[in-house]
C-alpha atoms as a PDB file:
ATOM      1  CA  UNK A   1      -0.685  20.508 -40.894  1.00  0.00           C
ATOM      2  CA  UNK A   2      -3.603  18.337 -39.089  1.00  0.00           C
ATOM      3  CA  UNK A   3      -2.374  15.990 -36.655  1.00  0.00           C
ATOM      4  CA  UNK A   4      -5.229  13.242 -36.038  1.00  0.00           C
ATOM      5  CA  UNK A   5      -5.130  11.581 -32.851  1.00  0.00           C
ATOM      6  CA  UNK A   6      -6.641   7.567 -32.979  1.00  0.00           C
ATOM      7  CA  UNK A   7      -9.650   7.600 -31.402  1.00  0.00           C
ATOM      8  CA  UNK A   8      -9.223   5.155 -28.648  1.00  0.00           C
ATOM      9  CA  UNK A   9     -12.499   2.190 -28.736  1.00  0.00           C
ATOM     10  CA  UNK A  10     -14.881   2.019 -25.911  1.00  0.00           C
ATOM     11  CA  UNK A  11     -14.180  -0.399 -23.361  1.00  0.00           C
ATOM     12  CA  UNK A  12     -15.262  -4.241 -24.082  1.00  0.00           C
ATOM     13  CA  UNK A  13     -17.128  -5.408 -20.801  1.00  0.00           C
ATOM     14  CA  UNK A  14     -15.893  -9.300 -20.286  1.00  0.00           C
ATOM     15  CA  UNK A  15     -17.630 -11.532 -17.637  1.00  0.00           C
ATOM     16  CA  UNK A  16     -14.277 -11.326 -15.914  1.00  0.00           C
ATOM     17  CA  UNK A  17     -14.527  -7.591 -16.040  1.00  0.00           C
ATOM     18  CA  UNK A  18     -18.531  -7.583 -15.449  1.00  0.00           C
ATOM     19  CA  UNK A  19     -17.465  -9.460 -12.361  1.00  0.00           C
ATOM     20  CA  UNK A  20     -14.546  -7.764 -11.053  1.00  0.00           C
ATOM     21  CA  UNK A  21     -16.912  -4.281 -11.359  1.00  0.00           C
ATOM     22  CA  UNK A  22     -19.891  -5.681  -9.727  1.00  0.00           C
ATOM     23  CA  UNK A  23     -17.602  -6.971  -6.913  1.00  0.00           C
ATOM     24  CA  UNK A  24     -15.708  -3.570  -6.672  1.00  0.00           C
ATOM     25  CA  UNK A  25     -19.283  -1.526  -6.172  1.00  0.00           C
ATOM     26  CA  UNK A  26     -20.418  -4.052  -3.247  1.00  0.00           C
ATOM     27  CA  UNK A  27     -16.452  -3.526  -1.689  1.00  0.00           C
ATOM     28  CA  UNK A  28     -17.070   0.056  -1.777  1.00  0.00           C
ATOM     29  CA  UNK A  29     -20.571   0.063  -0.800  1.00  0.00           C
ATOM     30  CA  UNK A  30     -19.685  -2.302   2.515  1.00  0.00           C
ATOM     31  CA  UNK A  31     -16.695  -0.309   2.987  1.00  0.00           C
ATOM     32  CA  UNK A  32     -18.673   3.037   2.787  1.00  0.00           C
ATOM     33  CA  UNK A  33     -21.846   2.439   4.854  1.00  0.00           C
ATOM     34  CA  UNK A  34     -20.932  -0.780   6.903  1.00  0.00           C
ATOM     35  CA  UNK A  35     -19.179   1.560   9.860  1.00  0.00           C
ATOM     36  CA  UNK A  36     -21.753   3.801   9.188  1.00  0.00           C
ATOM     37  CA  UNK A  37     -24.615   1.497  10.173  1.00  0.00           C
ATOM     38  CA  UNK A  38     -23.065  -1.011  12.868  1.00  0.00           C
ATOM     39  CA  UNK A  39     -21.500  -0.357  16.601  1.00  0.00           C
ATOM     40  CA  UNK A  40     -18.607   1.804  16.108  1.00  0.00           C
ATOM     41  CA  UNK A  41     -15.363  -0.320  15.077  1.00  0.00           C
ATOM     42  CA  UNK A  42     -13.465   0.941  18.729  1.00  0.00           C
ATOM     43  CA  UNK A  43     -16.137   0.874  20.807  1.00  0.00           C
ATOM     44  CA  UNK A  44     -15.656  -1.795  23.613  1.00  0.00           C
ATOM     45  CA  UNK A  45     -18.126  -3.843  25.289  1.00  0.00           C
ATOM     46  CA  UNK A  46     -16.650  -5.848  28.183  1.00  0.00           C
ATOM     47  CA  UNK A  47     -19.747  -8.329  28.427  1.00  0.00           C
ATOM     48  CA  UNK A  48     -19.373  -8.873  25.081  1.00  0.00           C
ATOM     49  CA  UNK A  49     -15.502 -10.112  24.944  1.00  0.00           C
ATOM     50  CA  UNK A  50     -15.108 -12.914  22.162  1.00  0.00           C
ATOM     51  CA  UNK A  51     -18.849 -13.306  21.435  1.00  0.00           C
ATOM     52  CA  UNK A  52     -19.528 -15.811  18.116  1.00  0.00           C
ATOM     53  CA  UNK A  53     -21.360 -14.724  15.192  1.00  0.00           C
ATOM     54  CA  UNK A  54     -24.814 -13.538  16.126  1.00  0.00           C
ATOM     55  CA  UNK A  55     -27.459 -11.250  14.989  1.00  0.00           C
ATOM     56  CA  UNK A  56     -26.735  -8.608  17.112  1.00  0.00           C
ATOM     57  CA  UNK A  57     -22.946  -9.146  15.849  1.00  0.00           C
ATOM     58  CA  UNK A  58     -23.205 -10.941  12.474  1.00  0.00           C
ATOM     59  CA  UNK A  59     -19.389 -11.657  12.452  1.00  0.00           C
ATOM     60  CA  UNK A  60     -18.219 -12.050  15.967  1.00  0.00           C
ATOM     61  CA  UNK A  61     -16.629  -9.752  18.395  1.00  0.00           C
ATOM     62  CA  UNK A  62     -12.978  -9.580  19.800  1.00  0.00           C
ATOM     63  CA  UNK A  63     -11.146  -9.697  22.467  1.00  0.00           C
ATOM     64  CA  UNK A  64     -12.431  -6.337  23.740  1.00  0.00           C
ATOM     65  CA  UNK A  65     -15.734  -6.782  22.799  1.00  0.00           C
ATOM     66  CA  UNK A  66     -15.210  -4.692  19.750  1.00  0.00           C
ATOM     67  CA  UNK A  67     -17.959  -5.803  16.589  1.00  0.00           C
ATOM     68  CA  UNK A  68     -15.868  -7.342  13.866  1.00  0.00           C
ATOM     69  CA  UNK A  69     -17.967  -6.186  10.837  1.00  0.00           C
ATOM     70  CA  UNK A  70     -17.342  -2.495  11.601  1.00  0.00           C
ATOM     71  CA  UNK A  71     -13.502  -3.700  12.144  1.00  0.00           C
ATOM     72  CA  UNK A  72     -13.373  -5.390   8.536  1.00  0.00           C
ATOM     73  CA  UNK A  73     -15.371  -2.566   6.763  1.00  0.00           C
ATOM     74  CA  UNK A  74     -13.010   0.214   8.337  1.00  0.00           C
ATOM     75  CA  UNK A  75      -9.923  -1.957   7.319  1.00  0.00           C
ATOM     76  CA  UNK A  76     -11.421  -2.853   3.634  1.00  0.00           C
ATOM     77  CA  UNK A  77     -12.412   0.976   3.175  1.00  0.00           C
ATOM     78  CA  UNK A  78      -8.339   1.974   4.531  1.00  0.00           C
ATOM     79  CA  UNK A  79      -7.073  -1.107   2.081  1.00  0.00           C
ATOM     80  CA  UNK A  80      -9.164   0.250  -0.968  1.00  0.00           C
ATOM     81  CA  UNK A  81      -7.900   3.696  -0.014  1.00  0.00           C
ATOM     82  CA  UNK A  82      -4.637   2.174  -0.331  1.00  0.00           C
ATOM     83  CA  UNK A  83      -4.560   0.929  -3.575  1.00  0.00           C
ATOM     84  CA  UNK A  84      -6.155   3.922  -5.046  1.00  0.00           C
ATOM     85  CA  UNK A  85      -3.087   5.895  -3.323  1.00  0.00           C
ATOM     86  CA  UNK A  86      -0.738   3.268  -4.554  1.00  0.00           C
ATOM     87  CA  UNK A  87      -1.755   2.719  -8.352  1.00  0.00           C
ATOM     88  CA  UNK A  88      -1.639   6.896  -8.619  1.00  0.00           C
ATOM     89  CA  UNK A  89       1.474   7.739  -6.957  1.00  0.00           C
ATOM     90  CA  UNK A  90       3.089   4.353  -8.934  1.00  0.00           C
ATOM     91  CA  UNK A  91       1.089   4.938 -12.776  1.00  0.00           C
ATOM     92  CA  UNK A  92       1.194   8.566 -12.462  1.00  0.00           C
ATOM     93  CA  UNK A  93       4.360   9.380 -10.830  1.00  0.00           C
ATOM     94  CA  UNK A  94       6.416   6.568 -12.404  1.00  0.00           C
ATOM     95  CA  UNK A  95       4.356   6.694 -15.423  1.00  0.00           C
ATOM     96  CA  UNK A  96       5.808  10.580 -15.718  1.00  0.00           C
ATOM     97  CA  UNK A  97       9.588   9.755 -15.105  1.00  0.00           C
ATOM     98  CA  UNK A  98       9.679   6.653 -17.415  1.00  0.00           C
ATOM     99  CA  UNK A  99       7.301   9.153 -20.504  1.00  0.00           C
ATOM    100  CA  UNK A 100      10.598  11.783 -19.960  1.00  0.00           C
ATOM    101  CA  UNK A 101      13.436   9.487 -19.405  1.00  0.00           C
ATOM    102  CA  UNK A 102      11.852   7.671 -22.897  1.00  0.00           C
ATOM    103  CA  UNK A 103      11.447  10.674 -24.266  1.00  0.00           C
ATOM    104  CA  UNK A 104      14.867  12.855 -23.370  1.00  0.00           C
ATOM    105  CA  UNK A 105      17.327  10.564 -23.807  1.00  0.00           C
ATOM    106  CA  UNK A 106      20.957  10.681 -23.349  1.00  0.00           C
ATOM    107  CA  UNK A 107      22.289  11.461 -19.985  1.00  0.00           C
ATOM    108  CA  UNK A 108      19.010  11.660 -18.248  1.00  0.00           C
ATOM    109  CA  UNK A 109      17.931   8.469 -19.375  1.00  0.00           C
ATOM    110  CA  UNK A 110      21.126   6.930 -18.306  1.00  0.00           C
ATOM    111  CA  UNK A 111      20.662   8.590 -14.753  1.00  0.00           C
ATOM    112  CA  UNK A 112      16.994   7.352 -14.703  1.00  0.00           C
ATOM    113  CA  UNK A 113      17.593   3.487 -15.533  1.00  0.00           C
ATOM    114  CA  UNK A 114      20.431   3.523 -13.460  1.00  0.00           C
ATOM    115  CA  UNK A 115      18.701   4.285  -9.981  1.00  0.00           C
ATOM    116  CA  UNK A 116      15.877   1.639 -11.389  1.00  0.00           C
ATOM    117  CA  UNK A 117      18.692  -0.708 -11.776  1.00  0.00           C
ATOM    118  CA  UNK A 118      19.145   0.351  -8.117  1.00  0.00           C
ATOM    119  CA  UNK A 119      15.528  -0.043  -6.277  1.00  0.00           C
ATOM    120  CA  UNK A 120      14.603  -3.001  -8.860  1.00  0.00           C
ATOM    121  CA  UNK A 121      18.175  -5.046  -7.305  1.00  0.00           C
ATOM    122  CA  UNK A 122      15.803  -4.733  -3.834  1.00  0.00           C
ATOM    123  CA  UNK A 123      13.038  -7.419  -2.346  1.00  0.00           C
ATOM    124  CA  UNK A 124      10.017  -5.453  -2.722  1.00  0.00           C
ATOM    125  CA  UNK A 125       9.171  -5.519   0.689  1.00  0.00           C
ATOM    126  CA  UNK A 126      13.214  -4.736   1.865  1.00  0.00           C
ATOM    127  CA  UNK A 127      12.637  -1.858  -0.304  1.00  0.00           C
ATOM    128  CA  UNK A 128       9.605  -0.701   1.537  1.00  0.00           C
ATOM    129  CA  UNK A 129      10.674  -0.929   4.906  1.00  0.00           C
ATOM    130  CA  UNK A 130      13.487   1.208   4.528  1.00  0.00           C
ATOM    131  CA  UNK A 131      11.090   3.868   2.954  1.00  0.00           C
ATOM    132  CA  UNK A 132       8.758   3.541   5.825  1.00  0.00           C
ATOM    133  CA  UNK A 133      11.980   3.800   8.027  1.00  0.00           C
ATOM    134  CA  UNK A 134      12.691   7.240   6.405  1.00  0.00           C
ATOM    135  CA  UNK A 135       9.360   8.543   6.015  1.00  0.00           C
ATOM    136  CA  UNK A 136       7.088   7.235   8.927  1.00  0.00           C
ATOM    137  CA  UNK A 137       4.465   4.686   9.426  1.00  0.00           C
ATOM    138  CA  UNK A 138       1.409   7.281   9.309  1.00  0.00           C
ATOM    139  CA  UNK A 139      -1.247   5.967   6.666  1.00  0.00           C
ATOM    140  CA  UNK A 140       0.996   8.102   3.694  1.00  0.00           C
ATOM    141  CA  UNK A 141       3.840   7.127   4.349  1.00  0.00           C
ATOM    142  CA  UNK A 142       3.453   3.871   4.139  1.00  0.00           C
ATOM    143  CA  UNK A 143       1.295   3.915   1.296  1.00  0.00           C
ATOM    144  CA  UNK A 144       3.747   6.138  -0.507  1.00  0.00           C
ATOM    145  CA  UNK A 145       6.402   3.497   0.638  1.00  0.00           C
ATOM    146  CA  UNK A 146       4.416   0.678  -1.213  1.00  0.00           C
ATOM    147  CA  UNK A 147       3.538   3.522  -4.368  1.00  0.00           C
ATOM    148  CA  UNK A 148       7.311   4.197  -4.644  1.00  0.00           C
ATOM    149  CA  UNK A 149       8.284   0.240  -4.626  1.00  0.00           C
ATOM    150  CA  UNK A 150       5.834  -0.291  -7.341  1.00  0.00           C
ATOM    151  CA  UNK A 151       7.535   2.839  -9.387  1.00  0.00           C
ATOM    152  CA  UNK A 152      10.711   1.062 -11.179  1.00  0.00           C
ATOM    153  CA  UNK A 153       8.415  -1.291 -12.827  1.00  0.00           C
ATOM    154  CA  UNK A 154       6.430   1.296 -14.386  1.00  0.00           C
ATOM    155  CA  UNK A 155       9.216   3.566 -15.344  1.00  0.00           C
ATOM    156  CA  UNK A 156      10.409   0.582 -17.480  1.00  0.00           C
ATOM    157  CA  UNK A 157       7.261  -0.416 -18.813  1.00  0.00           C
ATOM    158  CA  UNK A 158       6.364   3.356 -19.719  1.00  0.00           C
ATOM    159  CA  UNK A 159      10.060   3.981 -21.169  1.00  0.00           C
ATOM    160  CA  UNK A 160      10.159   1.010 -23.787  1.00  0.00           C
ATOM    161  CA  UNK A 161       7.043   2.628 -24.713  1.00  0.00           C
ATOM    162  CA  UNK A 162       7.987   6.358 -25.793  1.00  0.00           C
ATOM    163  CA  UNK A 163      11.497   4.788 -26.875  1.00  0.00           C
ATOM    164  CA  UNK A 164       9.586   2.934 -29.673  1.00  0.00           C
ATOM    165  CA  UNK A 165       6.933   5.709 -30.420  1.00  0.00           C
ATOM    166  CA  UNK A 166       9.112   8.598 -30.492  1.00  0.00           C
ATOM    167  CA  UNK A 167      10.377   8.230 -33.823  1.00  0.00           C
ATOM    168  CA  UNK A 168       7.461   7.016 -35.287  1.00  0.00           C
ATOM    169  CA  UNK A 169       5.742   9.532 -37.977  1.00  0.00           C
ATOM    170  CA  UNK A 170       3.054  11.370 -36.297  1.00  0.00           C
ATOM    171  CA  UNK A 171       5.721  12.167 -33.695  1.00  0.00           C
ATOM    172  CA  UNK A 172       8.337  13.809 -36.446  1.00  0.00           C
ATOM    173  CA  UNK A 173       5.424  15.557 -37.821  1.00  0.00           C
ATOM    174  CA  UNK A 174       4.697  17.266 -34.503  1.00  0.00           C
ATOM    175  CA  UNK A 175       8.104  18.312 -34.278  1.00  0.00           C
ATOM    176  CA  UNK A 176       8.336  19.527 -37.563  1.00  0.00           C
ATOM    177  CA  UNK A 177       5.025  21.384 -36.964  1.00  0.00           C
ATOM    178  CA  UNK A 178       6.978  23.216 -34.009  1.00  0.00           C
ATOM    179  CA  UNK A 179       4.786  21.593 -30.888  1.00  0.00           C
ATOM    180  CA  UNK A 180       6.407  22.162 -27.575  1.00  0.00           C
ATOM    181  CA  UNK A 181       7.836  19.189 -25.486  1.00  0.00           C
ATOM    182  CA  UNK A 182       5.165  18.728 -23.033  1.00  0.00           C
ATOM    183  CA  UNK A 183       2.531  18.968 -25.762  1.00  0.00           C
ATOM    184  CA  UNK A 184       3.985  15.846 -27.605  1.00  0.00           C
ATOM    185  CA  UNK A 185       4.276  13.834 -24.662  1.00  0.00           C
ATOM    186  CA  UNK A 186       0.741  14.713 -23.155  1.00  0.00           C
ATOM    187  CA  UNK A 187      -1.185  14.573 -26.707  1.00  0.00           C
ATOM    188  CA  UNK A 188       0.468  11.800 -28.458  1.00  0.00           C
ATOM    189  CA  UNK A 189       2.508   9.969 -26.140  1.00  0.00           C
ATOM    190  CA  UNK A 190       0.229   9.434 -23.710  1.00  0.00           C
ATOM    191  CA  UNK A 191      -2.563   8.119 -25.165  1.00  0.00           C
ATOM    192  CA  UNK A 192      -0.389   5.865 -27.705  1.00  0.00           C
ATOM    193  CA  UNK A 193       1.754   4.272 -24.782  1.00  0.00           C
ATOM    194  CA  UNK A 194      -1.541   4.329 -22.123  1.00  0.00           C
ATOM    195  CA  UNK A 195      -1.754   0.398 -22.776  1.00  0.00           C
ATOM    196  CA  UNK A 196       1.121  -0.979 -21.952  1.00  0.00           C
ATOM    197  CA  UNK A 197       0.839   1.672 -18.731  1.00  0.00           C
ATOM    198  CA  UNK A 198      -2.666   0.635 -18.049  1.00  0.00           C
ATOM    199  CA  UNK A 199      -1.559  -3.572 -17.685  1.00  0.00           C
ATOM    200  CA  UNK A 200       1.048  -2.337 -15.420  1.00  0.00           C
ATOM    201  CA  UNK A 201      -0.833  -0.092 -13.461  1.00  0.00           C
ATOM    202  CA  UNK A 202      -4.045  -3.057 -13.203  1.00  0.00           C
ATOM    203  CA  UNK A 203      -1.393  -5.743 -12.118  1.00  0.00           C
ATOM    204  CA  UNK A 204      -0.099  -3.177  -9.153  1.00  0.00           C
ATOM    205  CA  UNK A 205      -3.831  -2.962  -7.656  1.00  0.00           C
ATOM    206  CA  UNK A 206      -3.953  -6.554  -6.461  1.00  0.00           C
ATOM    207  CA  UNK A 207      -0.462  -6.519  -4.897  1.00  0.00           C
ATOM    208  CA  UNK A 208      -0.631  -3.112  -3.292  1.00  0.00           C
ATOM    209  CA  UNK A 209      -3.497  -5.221  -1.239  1.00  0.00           C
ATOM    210  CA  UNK A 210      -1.457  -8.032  -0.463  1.00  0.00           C
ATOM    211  CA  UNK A 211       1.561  -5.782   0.067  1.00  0.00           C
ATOM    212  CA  UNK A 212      -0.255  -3.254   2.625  1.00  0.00           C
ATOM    213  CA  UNK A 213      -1.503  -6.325   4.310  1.00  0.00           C
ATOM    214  CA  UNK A 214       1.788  -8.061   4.855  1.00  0.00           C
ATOM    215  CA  UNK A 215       3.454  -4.815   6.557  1.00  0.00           C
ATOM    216  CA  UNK A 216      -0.073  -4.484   9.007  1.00  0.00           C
ATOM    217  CA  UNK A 217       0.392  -7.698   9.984  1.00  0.00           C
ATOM    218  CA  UNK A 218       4.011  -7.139  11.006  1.00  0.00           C
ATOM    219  CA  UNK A 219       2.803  -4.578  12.841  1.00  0.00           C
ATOM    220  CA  UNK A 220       3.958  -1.476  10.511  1.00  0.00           C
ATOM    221  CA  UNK A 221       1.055   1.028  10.495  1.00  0.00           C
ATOM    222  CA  UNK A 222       0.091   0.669  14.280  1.00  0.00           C
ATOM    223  CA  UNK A 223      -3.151   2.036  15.463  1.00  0.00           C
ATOM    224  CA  UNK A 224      -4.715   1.972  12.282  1.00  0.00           C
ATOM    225  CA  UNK A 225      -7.635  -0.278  11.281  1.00  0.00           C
ATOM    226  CA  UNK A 226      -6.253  -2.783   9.060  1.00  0.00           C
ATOM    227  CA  UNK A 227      -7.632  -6.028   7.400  1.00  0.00           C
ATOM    228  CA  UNK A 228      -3.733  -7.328   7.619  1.00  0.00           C
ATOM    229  CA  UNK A 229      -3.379  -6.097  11.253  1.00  0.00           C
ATOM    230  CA  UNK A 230      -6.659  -7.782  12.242  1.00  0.00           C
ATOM    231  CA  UNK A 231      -5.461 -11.089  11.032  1.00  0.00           C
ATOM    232  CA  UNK A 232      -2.452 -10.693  12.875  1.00  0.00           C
ATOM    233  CA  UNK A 233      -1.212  -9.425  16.894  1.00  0.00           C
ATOM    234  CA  UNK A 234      -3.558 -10.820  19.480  1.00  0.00           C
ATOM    235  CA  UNK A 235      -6.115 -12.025  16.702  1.00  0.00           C
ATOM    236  CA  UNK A 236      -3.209 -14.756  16.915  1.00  0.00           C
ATOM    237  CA  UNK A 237      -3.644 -15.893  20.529  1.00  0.00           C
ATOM    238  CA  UNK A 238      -7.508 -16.002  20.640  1.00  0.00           C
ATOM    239  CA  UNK A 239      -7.942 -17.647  17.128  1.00  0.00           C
ATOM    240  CA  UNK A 240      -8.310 -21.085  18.371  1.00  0.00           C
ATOM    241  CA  UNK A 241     -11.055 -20.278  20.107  1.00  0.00           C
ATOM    242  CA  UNK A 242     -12.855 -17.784  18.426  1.00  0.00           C
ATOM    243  CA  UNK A 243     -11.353 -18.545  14.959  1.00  0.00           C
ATOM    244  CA  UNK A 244     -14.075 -15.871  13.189  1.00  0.00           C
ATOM    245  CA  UNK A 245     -11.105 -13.265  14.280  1.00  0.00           C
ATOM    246  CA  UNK A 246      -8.610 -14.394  11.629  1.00  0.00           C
ATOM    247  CA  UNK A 247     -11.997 -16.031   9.543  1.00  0.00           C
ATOM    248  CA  UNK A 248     -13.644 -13.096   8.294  1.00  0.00           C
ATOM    249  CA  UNK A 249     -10.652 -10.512   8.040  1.00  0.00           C
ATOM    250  CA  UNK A 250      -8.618 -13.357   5.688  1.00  0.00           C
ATOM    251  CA  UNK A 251     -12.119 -13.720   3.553  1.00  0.00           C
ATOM    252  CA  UNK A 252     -12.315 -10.539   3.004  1.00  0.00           C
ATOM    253  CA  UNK A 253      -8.486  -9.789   1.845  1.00  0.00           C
ATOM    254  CA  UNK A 254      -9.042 -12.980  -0.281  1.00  0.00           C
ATOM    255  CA  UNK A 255     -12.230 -11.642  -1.705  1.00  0.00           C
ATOM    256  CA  UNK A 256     -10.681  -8.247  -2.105  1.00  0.00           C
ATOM    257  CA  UNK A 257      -7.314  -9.388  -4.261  1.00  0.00           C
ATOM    258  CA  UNK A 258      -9.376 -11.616  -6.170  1.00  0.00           C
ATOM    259  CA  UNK A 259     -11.652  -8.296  -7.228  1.00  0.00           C
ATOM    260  CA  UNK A 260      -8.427  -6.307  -7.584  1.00  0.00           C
ATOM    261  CA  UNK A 261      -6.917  -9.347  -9.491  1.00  0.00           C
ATOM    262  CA  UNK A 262     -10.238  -9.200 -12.001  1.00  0.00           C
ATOM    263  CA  UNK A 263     -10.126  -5.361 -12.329  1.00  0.00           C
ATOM    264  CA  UNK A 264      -6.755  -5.476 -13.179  1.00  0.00           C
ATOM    265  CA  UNK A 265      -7.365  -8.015 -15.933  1.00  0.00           C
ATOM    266  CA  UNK A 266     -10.129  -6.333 -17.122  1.00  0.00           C
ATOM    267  CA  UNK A 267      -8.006  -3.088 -17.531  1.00  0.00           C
ATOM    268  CA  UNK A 268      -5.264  -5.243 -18.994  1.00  0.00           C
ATOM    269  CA  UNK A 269      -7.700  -6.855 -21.976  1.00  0.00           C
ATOM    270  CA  UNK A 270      -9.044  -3.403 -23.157  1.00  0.00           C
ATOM    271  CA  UNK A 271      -5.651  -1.591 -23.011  1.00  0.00           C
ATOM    272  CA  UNK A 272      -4.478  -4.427 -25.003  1.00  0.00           C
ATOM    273  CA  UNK A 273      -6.967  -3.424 -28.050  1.00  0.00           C
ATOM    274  CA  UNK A 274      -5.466   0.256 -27.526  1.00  0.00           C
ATOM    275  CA  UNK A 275      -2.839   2.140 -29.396  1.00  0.00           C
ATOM    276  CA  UNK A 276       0.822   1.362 -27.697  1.00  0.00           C
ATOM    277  CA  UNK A 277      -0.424  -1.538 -26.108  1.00  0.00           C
END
């Protein structure tokens, strides 16, 4: 017997998504070559201490005389780094346990909703503190923190889907054809139940940024280059008179959700035209 897989349509390009891909290749093109091409971001000149927006340095310096534009590009390029790290370890990983929870059944599914139940009953950010409080506050831990937070809500999302494709027919014909396990779930689970999985993992993107932000400005990934931690600790005390210190960094989050946010809905409109969305 020949199973057919549906051949999944190419992907519609909206404004919104002609948009959020234009502004995605100028974040990672500012992100890439912006240290690259300016003072470096921790190099401190003394004569230079809180210095306005110039051409020599086009967005201000700080309080130690460090350039600002170097500063923002490091911390965009360590946020963008974030979500990738995020939307993998979140899609992928709880993609995986909510396909075989779906899928199994029984006991294992039982066991699988029921610690859900249990990290879903937690504020999101509760929930990654106390992972970061475990685990560290290097650069993976805490985006593993912020990956693993994100998890429950895909494990749902991917569960409902194999629970209401695995008894359709081209599944029963695969087991009657003798196909192993992981060959049902990775050639026609998958791509029938990527839509629903794809909105999910598009929605994440935006928050990881606002989400990594928030715990750098409390001060949880110290010593790293962050565009949260430049908005807050002594950027804080000096903003009232050199206000392009919280300026810049908090345009450039903005900007940076907002091109998450229209990535995400991009994603979201073509997996909706999918199969399993």
């Amino acid at each position: 017997m020949t199973l057919r897989i549906p051949q999944l349509p190419s992907p519609h390009f909206s404004r919104t998504g002609k948009l959020g891909i234009a502004l995605t290749a100028v974040f990672l093109v500012f992100a890439v070559l912006s240290p690259e091409l300016g003072p470096s971001p921790d190099s401190q000149r003394l004569a230079e201490i809180l210095d306005a927006p110039s051409r020599d340095h086009l967005m201000g310096t700080d309080q130690l005389g460090r350039d600002q534009l170097s500063r923002i590009a490091v911390g965009a390029r360590n946020s963008l780094l974030t979500v990738v790290t995020v939307v993998a370890v979140s899609g992928v990983g709880g993609g995986l346990i909510g396909l075989l929870s779906g899928f199994m059944g029984g006991k294992t599914d039982l066991l699988v909703q029921r610690g859900v139940d249990a990290l879903m009953s937690m504020p999101l950010v509760v929930l990654v503190l106390a992972v970061v409080a475990a685990a560290g506050t290097s650069f993976l831990a805490v985006t593993l923190a912020i990956g693993v937070a994100f998890m429950p809500v895909t494990i749902r999302v991917a569960r409902s889907s194999v629970v209401s494709l695995r008894s359709s027919g081209y599944v029963a014909a695969a087991h009657v054809s003798g196909a192993s396990t992981g060959r049902i779930i990775l050639r026609h689970l998958v791509p029938n139940a990527a839509g629903p999985w794809a909105i999910v993992a598009g929605s994440q993107a935006a928050a990881a940024v606002l989400v990594e932000a928030a715990l750098a400005f409390l001060g949880v990934a110290p010593g790293r280059i962050t565009l949260g931690g430049l908005l807050g600790g002594e950027a804080q005390t000096f903003m009232y008179g050199a206000p392009w210190l919280i300026l810049w960094p908090g345009v450039t989050l903005a900007l940076l959700a907002l091109t998450a946010n229209l990535l995400g809905e991009w994603v979201a409109d073509n997996a909706s035209t999918r199969p399993g969305a």
